[in-house]
Structures are given as C-alpha cells and as structure tokens.
PDB file of N, CA and C in Angstrom:
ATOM      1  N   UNK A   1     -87.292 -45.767 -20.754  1.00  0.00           N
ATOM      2  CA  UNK A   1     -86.564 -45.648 -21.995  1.00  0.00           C
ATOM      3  C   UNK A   1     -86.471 -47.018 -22.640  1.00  0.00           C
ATOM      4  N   UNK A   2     -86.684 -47.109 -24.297  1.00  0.00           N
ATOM      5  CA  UNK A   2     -86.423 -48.245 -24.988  1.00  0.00           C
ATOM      6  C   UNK A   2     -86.022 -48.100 -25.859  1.00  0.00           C
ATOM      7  N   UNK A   3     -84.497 -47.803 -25.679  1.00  0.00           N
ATOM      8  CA  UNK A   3     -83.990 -47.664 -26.717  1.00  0.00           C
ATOM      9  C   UNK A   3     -83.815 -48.359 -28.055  1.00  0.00           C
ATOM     10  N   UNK A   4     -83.672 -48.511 -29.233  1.00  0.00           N
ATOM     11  CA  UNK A   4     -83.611 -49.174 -30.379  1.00  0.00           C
ATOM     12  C   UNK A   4     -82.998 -48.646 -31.812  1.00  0.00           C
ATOM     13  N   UNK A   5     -83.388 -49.226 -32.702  1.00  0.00           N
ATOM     14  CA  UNK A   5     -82.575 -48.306 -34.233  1.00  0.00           C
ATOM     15  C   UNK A   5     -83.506 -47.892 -34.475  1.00  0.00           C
ATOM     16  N   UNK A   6     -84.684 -47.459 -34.344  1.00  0.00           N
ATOM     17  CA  UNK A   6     -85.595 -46.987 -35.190  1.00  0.00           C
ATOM     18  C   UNK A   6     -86.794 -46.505 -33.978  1.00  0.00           C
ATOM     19  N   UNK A   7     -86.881 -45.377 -33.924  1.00  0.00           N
ATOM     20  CA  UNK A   7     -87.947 -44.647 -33.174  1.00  0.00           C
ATOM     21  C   UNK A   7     -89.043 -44.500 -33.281  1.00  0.00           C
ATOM     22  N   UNK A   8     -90.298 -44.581 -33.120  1.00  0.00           N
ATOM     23  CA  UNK A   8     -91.865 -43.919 -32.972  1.00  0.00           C
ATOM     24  C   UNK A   8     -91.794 -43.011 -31.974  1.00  0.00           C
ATOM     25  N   UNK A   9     -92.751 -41.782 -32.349  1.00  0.00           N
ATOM     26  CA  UNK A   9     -92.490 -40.682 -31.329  1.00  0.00           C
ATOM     27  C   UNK A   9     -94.183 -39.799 -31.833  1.00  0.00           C
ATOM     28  N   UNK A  10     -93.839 -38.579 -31.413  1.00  0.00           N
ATOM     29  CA  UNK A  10     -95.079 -37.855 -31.726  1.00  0.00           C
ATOM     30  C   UNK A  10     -93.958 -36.690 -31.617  1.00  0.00           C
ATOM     31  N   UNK A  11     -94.628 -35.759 -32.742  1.00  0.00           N
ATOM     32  CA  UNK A  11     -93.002 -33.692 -32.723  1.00  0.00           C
ATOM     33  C   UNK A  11     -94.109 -33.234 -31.419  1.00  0.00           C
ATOM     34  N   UNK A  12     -93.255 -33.073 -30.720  1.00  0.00           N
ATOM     35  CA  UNK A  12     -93.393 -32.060 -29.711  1.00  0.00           C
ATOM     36  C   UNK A  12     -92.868 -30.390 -29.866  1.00  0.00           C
ATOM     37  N   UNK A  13     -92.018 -30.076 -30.657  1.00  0.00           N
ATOM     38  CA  UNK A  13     -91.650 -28.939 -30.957  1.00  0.00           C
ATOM     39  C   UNK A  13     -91.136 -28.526 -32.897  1.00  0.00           C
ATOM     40  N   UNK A  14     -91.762 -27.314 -33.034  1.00  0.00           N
ATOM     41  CA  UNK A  14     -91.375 -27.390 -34.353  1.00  0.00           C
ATOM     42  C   UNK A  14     -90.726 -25.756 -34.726  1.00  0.00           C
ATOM     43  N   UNK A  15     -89.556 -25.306 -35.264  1.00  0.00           N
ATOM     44  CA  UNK A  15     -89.064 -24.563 -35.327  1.00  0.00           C
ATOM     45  C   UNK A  15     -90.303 -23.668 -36.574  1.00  0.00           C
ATOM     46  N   UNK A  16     -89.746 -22.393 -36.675  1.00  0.00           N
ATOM     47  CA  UNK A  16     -90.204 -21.301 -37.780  1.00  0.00           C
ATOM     48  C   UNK A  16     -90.272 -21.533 -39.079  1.00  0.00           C
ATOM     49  N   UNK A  17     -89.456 -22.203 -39.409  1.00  0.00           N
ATOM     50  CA  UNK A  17     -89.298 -23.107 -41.053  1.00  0.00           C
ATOM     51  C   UNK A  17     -89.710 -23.897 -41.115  1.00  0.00           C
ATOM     52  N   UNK A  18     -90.748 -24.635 -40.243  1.00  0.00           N
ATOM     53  CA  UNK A  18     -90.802 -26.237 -40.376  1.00  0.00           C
ATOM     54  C   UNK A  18     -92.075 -26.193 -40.768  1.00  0.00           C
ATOM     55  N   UNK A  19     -92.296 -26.808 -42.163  1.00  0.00           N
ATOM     56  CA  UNK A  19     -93.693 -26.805 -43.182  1.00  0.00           C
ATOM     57  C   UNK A  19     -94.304 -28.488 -43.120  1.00  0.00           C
ATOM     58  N   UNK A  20     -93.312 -29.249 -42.973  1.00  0.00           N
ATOM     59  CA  UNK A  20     -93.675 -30.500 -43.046  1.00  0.00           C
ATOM     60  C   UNK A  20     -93.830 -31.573 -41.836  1.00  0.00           C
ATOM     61  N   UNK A  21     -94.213 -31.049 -40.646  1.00  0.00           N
ATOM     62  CA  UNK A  21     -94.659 -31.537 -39.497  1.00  0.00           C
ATOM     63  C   UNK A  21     -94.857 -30.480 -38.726  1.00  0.00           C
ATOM     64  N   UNK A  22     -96.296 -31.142 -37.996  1.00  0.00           N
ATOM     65  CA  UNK A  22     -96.980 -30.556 -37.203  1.00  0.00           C
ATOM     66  C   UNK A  22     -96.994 -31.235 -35.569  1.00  0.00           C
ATOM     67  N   UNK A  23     -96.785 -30.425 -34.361  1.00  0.00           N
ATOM     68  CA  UNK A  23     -96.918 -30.523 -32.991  1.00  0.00           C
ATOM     69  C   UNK A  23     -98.357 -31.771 -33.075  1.00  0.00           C
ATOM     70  N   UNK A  24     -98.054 -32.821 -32.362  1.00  0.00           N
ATOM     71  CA  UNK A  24     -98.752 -33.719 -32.233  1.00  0.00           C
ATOM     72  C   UNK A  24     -99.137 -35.133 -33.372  1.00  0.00           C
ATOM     73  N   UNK A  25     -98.015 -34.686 -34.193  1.00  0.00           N
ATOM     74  CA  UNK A  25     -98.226 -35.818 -35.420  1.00  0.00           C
ATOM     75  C   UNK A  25     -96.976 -37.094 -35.002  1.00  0.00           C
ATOM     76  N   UNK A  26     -97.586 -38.045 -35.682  1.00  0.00           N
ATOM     77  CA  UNK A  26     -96.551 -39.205 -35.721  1.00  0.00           C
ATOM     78  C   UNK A  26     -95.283 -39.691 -36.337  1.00  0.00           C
ATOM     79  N   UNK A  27     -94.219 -39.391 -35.660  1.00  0.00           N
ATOM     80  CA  UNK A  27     -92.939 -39.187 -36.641  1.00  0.00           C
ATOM     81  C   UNK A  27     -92.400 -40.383 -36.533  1.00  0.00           C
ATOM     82  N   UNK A  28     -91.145 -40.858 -37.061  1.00  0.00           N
ATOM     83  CA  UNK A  28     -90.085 -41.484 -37.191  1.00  0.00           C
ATOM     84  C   UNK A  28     -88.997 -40.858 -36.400  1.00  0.00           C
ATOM     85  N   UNK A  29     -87.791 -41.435 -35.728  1.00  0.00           N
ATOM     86  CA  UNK A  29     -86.937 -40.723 -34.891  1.00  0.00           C
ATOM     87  C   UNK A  29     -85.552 -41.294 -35.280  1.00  0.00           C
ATOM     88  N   UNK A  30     -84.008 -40.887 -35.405  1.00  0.00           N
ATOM     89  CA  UNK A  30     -82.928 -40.969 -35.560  1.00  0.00           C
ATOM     90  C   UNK A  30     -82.390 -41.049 -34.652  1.00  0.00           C
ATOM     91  N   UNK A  31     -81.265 -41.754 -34.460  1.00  0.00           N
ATOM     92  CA  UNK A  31     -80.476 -41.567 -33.185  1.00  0.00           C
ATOM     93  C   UNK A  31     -80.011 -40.952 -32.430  1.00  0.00           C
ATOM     94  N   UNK A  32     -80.119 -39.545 -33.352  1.00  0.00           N
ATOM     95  CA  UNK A  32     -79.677 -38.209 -33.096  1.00  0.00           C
ATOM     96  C   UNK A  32     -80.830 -37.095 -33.054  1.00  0.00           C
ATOM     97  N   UNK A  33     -81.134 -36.160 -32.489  1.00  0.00           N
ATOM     98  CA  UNK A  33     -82.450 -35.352 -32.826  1.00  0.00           C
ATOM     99  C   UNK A  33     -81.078 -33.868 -33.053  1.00  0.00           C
ATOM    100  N   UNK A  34     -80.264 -33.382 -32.446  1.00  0.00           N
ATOM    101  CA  UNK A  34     -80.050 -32.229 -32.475  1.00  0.00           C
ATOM    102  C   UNK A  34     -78.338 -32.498 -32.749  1.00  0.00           C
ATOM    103  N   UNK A  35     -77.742 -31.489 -33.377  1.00  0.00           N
ATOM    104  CA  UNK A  35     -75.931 -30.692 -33.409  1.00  0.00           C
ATOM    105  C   UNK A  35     -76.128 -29.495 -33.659  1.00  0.00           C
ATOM    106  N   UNK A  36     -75.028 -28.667 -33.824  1.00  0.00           N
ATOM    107  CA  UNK A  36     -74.719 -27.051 -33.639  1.00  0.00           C
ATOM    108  C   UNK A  36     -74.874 -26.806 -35.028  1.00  0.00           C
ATOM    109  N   UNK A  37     -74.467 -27.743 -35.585  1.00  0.00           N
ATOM    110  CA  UNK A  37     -74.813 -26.867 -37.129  1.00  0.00           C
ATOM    111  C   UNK A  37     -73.880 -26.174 -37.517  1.00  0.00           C
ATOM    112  N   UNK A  38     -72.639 -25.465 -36.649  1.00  0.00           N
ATOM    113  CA  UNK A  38     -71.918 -24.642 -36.825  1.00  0.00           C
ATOM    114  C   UNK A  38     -70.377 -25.313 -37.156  1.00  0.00           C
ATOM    115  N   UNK A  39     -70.076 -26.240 -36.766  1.00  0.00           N
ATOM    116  CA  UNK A  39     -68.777 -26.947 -36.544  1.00  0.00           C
ATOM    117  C   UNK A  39     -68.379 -27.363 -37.840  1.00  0.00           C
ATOM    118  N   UNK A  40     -66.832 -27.765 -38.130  1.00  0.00           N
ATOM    119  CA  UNK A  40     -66.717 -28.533 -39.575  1.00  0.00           C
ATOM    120  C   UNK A  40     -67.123 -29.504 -39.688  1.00  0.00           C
ATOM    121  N   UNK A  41     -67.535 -30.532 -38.545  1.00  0.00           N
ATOM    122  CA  UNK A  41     -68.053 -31.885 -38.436  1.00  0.00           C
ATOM    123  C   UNK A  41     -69.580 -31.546 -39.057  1.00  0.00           C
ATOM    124  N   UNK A  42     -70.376 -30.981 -38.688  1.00  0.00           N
ATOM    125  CA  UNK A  42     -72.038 -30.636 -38.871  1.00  0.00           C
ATOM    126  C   UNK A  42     -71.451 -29.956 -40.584  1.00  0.00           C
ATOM    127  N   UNK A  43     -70.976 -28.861 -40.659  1.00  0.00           N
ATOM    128  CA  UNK A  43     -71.006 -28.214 -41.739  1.00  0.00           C
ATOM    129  C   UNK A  43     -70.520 -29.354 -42.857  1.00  0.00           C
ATOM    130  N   UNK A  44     -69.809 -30.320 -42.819  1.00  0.00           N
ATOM    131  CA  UNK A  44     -69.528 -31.464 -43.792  1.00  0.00           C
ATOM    132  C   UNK A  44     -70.575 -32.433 -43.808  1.00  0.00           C
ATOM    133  N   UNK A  45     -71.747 -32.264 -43.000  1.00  0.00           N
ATOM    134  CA  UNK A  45     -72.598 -33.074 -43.075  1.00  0.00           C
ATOM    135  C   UNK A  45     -72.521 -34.651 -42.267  1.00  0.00           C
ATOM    136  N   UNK A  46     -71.865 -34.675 -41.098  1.00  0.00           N
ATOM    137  CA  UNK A  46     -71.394 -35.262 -40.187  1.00  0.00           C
ATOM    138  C   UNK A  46     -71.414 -35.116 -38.874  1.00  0.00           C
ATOM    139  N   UNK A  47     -73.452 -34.942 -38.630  1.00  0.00           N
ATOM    140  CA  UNK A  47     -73.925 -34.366 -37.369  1.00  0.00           C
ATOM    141  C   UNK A  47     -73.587 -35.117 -36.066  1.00  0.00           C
ATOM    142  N   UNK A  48     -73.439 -36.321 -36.726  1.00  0.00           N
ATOM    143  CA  UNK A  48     -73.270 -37.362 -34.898  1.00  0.00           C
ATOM    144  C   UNK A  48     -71.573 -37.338 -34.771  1.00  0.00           C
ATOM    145  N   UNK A  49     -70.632 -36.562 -35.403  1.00  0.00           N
ATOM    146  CA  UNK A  49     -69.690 -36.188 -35.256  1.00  0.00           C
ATOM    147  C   UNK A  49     -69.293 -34.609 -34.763  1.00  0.00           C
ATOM    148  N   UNK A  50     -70.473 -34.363 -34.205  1.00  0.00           N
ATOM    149  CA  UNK A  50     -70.485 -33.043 -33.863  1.00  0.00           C
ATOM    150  C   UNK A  50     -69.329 -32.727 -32.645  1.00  0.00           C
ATOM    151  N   UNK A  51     -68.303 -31.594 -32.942  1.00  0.00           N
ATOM    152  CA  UNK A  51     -67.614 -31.031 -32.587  1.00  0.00           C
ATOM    153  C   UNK A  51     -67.852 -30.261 -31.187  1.00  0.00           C
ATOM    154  N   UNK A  52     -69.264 -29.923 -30.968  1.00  0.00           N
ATOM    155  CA  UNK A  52     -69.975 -29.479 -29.735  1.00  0.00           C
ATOM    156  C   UNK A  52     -70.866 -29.980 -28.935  1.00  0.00           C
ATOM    157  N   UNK A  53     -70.686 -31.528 -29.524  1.00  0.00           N
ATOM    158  CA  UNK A  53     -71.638 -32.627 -28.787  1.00  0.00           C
ATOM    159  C   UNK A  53     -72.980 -32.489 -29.219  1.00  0.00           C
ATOM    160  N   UNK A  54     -73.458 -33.999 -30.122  1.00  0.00           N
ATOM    161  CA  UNK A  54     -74.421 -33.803 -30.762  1.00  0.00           C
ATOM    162  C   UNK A  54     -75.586 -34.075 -29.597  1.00  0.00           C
ATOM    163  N   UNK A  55     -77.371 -33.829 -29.575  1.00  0.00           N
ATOM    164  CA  UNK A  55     -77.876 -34.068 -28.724  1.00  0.00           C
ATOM    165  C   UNK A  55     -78.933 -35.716 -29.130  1.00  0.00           C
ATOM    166  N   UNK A  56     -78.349 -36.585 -28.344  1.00  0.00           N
ATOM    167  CA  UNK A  56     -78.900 -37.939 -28.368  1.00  0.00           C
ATOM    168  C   UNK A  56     -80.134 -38.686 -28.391  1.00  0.00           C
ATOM    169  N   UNK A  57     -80.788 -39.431 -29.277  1.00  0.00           N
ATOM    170  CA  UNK A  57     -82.353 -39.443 -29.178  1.00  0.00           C
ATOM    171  C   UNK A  57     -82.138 -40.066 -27.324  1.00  0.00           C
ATOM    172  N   UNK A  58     -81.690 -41.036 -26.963  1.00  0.00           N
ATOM    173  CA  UNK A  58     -82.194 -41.791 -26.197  1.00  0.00           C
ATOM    174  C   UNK A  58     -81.806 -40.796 -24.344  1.00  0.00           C
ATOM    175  N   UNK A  59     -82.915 -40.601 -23.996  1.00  0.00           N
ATOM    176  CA  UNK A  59     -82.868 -39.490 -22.760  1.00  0.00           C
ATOM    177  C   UNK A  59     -81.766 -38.295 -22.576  1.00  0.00           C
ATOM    178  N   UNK A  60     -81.240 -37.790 -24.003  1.00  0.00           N
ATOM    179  CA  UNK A  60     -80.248 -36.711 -23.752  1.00  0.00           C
ATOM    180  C   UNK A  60     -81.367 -35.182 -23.430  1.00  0.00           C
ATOM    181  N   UNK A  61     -80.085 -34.668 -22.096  1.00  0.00           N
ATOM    182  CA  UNK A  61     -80.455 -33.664 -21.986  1.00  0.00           C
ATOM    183  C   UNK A  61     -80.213 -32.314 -23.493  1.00  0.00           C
ATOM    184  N   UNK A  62     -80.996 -31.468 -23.426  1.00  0.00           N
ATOM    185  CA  UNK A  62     -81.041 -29.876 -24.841  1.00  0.00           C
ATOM    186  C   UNK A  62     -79.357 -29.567 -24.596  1.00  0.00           C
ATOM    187  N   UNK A  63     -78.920 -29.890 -25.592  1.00  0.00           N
ATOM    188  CA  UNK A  63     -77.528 -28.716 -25.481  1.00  0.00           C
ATOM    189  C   UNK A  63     -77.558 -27.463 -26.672  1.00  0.00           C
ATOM    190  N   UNK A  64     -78.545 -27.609 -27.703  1.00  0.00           N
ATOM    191  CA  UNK A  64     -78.522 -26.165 -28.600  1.00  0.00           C
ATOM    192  C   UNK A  64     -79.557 -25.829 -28.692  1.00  0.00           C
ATOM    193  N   UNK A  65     -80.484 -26.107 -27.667  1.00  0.00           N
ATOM    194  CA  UNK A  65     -81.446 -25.183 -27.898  1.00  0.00           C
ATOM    195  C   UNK A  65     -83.061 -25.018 -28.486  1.00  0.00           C
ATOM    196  N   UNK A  66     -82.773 -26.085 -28.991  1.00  0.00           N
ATOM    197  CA  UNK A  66     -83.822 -26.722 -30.418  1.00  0.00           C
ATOM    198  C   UNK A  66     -84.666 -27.894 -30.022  1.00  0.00           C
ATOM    199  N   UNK A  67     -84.378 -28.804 -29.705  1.00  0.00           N
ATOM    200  CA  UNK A  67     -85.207 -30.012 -28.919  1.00  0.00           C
ATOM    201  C   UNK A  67     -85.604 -29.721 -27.834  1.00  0.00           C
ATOM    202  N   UNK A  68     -86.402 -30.161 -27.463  1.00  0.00           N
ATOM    203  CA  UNK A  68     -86.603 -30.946 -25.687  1.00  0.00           C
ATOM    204  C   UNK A  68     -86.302 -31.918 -25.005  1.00  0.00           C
ATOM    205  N   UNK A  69     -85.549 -31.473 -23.987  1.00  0.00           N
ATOM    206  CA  UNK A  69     -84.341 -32.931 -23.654  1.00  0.00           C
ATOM    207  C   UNK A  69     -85.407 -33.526 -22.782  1.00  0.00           C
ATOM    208  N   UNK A  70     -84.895 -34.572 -21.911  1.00  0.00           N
ATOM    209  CA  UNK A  70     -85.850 -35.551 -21.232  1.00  0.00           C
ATOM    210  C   UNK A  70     -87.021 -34.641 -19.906  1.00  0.00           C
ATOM    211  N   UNK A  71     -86.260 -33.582 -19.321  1.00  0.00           N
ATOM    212  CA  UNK A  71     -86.662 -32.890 -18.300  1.00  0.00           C
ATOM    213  C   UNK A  71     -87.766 -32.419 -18.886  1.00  0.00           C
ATOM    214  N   UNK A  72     -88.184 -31.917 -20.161  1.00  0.00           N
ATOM    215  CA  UNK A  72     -89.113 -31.555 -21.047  1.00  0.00           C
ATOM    216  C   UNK A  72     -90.166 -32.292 -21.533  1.00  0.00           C
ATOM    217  N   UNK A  73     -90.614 -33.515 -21.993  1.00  0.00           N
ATOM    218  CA  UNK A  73     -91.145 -34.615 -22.626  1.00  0.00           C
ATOM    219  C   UNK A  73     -92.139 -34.722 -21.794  1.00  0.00           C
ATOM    220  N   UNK A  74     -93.260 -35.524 -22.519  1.00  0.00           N
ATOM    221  CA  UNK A  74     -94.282 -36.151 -21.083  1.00  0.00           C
ATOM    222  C   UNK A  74     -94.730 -37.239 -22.349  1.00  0.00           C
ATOM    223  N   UNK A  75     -95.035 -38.309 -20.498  1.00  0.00           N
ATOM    224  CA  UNK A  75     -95.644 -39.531 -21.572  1.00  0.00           C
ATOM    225  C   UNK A  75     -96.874 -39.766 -21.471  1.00  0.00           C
TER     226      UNK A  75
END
C-alpha cells in the first residue's frame, strides 16, 4: 500500500449505469471509492461523512457492496 492524495489505479468493476469507464482503463482515485447513499450524511452530499461507514480508498475492506475491497484486487 502507498497511500497518498491522489491515486492511479486501473476500474476493476463497473456498475449497470456506468457509460464513462471501462474494466481495465486508467482512472484517477479519491480517498473514498464507496458510502450507502442512503443516509442524511450521503443524501446531503457528504459521502466521507457517511452515517454507515464510508468504504476507504487505502486497503478498506466492501461494506455496500459496490467496490472490491482489498481481499478482491490483484496486482
């Protein structure tokens, strides 16, 4: 792990809606990859304040479902 402010990565997973990246392309990464989406924290637009624990770029394990936590990844 190297962690930093600013990520290089490659999408490993891309949901049903997702038009603008493709599995195996070169992304940019946030500190955050995943929240519930559901909470008043996420719903105000205040994902790393997530109410159900947001999921962390740097080796967090999946908590909603949507990413691939570290157990998942390959380098």
């Amino acid at each position: 792990m190297l962690p930093g402010h600013e990520l290089l990565g490659r999408v490993v997973e891309v949901g049903p809606k997702v038009t603008k990246f493709k599995v195996g392309e070169a992304c940019g990464v946030g500190c955050f990859v995943d929240s519930c989406r559901d909470c008043e924290m996420c719903k105000d637009g205040d994902e790393n304040y997530c109410l159900n624990g947001m999921t962390g770029t740097y080796n967090s394990d999946k908590k909603h479902g949507r990413v691939p936590g570290n157990q998942d990844t390959k380098t």
